[in-house]
N, C-alpha and C. Protein backbone atom coordinates (compact mmCIF):
# COMPACT_ATOMS: atom_id res chain seq x y z
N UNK A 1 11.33 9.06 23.12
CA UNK A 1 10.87 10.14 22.26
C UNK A 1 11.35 9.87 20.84
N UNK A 2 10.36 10.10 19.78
CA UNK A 2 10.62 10.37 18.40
C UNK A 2 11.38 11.18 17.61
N UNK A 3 12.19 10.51 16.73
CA UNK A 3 12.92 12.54 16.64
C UNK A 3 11.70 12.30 15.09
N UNK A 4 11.38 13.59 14.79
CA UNK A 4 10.65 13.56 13.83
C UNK A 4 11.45 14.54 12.38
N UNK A 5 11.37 13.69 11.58
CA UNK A 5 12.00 13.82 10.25
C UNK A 5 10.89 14.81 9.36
N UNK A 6 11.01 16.21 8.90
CA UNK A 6 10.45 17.11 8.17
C UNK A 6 11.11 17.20 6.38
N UNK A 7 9.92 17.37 6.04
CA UNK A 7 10.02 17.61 4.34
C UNK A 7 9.42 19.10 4.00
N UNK A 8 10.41 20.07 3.82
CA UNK A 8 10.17 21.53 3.43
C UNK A 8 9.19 21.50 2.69
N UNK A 9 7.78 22.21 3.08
CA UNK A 9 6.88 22.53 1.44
C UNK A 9 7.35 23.46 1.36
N UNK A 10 6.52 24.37 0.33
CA UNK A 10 6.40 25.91 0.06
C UNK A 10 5.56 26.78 1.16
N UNK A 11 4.72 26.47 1.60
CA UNK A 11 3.72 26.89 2.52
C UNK A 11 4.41 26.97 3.92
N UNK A 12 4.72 28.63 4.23
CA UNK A 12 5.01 29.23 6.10
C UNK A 12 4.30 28.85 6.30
N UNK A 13 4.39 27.88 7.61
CA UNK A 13 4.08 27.48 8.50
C UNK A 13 3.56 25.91 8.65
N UNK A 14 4.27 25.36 7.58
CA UNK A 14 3.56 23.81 7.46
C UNK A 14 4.39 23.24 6.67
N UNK A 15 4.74 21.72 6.89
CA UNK A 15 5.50 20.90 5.94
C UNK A 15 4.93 20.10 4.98
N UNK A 16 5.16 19.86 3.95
CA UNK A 16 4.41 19.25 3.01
C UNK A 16 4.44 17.85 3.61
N UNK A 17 5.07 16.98 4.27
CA UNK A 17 5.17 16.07 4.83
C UNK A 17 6.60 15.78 6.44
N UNK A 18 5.55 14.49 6.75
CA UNK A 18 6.99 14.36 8.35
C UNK A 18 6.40 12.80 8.24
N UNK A 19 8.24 12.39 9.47
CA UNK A 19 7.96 10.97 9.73
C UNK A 19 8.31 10.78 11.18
N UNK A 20 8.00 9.93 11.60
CA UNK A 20 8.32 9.60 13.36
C UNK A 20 7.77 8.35 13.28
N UNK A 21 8.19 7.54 14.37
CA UNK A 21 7.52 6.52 15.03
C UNK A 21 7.69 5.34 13.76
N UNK A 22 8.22 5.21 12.72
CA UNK A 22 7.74 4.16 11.31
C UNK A 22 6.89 4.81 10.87
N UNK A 23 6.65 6.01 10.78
CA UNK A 23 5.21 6.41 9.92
C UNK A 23 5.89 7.63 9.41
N UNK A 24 5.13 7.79 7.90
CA UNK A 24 5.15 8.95 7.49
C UNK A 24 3.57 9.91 6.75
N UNK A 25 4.10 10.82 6.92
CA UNK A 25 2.58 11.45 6.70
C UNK A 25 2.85 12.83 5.30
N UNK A 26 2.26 12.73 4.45
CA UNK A 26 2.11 13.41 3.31
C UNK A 26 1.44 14.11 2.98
N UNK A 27 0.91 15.68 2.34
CA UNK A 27 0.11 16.09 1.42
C UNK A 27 0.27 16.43 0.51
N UNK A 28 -0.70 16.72 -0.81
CA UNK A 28 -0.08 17.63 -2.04
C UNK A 28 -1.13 17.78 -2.72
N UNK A 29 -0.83 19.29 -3.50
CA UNK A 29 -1.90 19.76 -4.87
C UNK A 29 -0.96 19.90 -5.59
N UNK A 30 -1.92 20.21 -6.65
CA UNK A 30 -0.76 20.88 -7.90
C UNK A 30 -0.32 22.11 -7.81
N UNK A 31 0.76 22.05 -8.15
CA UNK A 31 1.79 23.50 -8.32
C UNK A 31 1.23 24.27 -9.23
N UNK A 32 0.66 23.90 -10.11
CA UNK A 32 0.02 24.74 -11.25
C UNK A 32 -1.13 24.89 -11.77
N UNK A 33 -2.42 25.70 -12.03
CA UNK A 33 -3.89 25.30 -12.18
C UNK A 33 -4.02 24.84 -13.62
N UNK A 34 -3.79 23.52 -13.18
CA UNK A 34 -3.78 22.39 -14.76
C UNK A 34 -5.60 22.62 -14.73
N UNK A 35 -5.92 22.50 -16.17
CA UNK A 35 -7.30 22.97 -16.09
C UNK A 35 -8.46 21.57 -16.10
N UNK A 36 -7.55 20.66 -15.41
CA UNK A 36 -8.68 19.03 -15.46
C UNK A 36 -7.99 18.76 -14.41
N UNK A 37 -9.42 17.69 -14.20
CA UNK A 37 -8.87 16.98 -12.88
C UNK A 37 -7.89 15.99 -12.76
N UNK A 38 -7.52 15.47 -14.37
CA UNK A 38 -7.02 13.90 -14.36
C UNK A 38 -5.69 14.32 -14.22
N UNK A 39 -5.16 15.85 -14.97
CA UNK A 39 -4.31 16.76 -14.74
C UNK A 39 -3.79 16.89 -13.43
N UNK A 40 -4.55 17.23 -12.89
CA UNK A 40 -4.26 18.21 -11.31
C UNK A 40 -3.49 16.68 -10.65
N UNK A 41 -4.99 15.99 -10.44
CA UNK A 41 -4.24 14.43 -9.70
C UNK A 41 -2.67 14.22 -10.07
N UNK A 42 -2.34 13.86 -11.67
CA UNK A 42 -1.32 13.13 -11.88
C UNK A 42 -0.18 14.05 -11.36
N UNK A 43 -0.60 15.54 -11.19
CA UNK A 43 0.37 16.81 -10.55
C UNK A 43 0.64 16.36 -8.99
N UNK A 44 -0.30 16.23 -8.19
CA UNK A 44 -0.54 15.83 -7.05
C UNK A 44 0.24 14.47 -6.53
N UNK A 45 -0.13 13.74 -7.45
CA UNK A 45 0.85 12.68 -6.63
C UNK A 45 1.93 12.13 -7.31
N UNK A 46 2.66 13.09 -7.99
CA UNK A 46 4.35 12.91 -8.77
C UNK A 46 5.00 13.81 -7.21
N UNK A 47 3.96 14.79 -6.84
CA UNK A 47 4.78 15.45 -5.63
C UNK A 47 4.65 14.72 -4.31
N UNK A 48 3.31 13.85 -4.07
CA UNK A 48 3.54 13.08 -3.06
C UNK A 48 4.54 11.95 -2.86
N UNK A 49 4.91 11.48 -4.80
CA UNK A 49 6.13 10.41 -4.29
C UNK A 49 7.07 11.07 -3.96
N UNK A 50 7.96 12.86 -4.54
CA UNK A 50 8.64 13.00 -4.18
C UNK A 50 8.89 13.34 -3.01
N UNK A 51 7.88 13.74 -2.35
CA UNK A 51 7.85 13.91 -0.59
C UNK A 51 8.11 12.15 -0.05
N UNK A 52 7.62 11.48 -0.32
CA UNK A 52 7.42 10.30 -0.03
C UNK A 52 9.23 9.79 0.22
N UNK A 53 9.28 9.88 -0.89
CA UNK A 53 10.90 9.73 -1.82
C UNK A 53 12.03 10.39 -0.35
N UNK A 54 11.67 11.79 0.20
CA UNK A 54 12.57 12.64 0.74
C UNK A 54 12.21 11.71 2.07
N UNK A 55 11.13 11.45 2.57
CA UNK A 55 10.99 10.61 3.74
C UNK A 55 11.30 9.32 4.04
N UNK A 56 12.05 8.78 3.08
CA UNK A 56 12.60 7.43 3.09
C UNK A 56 11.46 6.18 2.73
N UNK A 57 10.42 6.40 2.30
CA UNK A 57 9.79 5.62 2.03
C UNK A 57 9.04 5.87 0.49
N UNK A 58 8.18 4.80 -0.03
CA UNK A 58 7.28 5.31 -1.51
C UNK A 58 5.77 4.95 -1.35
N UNK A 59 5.12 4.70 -2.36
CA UNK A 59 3.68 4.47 -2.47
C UNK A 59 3.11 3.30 -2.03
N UNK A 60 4.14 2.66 -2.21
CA UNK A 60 4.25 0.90 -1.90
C UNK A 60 3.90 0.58 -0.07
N UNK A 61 4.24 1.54 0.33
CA UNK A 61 3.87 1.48 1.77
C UNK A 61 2.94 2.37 2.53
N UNK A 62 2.27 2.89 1.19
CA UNK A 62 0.65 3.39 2.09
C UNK A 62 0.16 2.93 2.32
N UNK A 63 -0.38 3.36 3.97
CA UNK A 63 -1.81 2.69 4.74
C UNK A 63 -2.73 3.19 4.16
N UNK A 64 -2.77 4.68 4.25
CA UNK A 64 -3.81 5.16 3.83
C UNK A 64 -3.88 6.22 2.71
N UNK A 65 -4.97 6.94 2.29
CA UNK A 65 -5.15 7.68 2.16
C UNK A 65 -6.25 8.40 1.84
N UNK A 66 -6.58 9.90 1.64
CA UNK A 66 -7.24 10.65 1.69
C UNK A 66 -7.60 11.66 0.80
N UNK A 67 -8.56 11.63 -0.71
CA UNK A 67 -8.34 12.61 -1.27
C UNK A 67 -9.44 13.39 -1.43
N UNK A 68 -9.22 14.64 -1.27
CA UNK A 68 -10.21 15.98 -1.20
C UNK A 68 -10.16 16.45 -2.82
N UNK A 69 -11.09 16.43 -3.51
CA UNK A 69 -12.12 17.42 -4.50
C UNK A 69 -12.95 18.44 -4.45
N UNK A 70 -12.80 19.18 -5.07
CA UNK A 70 -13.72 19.97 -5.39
C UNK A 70 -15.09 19.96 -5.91
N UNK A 71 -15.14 18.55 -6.55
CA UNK A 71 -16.96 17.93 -6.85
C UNK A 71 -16.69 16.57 -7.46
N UNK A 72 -17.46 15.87 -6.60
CA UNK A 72 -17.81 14.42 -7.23
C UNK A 72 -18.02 13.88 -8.50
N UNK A 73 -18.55 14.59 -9.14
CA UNK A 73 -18.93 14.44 -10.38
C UNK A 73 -17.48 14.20 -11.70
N UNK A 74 -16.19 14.62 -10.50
CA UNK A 74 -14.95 14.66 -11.67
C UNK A 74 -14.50 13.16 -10.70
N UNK A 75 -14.77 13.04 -9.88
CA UNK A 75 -14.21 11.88 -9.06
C UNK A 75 -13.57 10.44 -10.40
N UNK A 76 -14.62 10.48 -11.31
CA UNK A 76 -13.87 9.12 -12.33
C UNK A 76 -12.89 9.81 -13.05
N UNK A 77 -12.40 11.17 -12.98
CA UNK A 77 -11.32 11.60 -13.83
C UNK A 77 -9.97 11.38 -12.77
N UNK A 78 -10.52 11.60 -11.74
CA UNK A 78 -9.13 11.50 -10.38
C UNK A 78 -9.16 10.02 -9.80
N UNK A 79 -10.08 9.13 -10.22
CA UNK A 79 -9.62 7.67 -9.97
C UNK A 79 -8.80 7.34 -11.22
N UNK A 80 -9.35 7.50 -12.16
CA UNK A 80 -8.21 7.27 -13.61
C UNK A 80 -6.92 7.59 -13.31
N UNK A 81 -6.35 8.66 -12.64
CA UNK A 81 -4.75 8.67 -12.39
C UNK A 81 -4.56 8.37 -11.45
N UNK A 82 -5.66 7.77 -9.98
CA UNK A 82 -4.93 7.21 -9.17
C UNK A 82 -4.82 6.00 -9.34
N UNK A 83 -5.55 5.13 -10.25
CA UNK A 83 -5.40 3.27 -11.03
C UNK A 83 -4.22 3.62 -11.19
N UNK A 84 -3.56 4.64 -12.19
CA UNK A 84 -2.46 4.57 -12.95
C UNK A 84 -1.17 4.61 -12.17
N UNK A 85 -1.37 5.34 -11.22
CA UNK A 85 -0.40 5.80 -10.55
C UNK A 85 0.44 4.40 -9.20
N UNK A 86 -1.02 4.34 -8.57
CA UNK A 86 -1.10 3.17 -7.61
C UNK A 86 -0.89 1.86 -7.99
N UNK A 87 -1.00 1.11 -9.40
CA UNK A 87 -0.48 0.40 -9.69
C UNK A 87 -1.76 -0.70 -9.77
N UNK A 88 -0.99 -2.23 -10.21
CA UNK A 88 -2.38 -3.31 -10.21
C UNK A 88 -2.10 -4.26 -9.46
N UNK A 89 -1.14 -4.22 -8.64
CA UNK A 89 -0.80 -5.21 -7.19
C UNK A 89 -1.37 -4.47 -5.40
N UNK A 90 -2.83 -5.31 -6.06
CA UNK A 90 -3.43 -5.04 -4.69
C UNK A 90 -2.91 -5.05 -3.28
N UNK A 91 -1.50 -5.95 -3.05
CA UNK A 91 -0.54 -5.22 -2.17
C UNK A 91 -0.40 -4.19 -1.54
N UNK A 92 -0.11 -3.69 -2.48
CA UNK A 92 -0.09 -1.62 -2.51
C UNK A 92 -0.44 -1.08 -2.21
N UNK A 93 -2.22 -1.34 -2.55
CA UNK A 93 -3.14 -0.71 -2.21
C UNK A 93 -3.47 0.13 -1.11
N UNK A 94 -3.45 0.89 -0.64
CA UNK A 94 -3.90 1.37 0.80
C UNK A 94 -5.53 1.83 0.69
N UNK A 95 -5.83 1.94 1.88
CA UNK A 95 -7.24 2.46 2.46
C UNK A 95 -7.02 3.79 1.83
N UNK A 96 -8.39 3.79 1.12
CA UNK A 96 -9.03 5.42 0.51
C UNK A 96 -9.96 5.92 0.67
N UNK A 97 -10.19 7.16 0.82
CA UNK A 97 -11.30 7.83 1.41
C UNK A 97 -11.50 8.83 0.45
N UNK A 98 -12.57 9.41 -0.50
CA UNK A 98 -12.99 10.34 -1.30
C UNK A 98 -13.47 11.56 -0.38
N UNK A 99 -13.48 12.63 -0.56
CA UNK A 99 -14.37 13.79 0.66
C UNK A 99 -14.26 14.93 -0.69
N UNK A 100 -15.93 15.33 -1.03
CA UNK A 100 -15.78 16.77 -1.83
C UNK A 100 -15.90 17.99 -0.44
N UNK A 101 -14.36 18.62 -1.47
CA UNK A 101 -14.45 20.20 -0.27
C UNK A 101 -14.59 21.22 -0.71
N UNK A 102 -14.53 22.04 -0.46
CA UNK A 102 -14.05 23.44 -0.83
C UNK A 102 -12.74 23.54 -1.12
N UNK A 103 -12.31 23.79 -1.83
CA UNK A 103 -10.39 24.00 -2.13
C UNK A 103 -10.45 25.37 -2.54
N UNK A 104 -9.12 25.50 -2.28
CA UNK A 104 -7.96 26.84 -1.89
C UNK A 104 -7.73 27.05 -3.55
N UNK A 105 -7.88 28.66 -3.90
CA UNK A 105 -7.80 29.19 -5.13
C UNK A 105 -8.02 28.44 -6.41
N UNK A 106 -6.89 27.59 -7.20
CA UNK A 106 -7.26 26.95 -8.53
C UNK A 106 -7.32 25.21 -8.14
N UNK A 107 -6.81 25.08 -6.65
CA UNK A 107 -6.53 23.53 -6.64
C UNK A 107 -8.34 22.88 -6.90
N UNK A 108 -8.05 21.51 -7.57
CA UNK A 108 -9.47 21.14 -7.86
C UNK A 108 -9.29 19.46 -7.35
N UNK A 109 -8.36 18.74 -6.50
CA UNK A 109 -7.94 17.75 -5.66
C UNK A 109 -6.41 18.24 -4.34
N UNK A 110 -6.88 17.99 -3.51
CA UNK A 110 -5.93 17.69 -2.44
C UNK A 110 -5.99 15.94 -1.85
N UNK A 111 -4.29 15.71 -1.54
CA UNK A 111 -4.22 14.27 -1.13
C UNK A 111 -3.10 14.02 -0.35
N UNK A 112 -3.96 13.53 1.04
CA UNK A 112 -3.47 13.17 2.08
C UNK A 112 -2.79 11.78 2.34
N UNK A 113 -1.45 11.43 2.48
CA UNK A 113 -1.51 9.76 2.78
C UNK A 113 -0.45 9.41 4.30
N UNK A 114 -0.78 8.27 4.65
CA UNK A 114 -0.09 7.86 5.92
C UNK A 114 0.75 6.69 5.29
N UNK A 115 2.05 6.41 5.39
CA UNK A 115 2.89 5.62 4.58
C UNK A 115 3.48 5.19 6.00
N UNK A 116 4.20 3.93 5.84
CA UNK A 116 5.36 3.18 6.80
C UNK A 116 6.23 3.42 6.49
N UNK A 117 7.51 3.97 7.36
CA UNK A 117 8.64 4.57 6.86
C UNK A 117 9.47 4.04 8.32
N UNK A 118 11.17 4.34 7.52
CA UNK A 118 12.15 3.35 8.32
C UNK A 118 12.45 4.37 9.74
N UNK A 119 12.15 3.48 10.79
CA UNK A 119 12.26 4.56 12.08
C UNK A 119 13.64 4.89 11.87
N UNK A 120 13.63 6.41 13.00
CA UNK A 120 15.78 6.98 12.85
C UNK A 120 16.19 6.72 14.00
C-alpha cells in the first residue's frame, strides 16, 4: 500500500494536489480575477510549482498536463505563459491537452498536471 502525501488547498473538501506511487498530481487557478488570460495562466502555474514544490517534485518532471479555458480564442494568450513558464528544453516538456469549459465564477484557465515524484 501507498501512503499518499496531501497538499492543503483552500477548497473543503479537496486538495490542491497529492502524491503516491512516484506520482504526483496537481491543480490550480488564480487566486485573484486578473482580468487577462496571460494574467490568470502566469497566476495558475506560480501556484502549481508551489504545490509541485510542497510535493517533492517541480515542472521538470511533468508527464502531463491539462489545461481548461474558458474560450479558445484566448488560447495564444495562455500558450504565451505556458512557453515562458515551461521553458525551451524539450526535455521538460510534458504531454498537453487544451479543453474549452465552463469555469467557476472569475477563473478564465484551470490546470491540471501529473508530475514524477520521489516515492515515501
Amino acid at each position: 500500500m501507498f501512503e499518499i502525501k496531501r497538499y492543503r488547498g483552500d477548497a473543503v473538501g479537496r486538495s490542491s494536489g497529492s502524491a503516491a506511487g512516484g506520482f504526483a498530481w496537481a491543480v490550480a487557478t488564480a487566486e485573484e480575477p486578473f482580468p487577462d488570460m496571460y494574467t490568470q495562466t502566469q497566476a495558475a502555474l506560480a501556484k502549481i510549482d508551489r504545490i509541485l514544490t510542497g510535493l517533492a517534485t517541480d515542472k521538470t518532471r511533468l508527464l502531463n498536463a491539462t489545461v481548461y479555458i474558458d474560450t479558445m480564442a484566448e488560447k495564444p494568450e495562455m500558450d504565451r505563459a505556458w512557453c515562458e513558464w515551461i521553458g525551451v528544453d524539450p526535455a521538460h516538456w510534458p504531454q498537453r491537452a487544451c479543453v474549452e469549459a465552463q469555469l467557476f465564477d472569475f477563473h478564465r484557465v484551470e490546470i491540471v498536471v501529473i508530475a514524477v515524484a520521489p516515492q515515501e
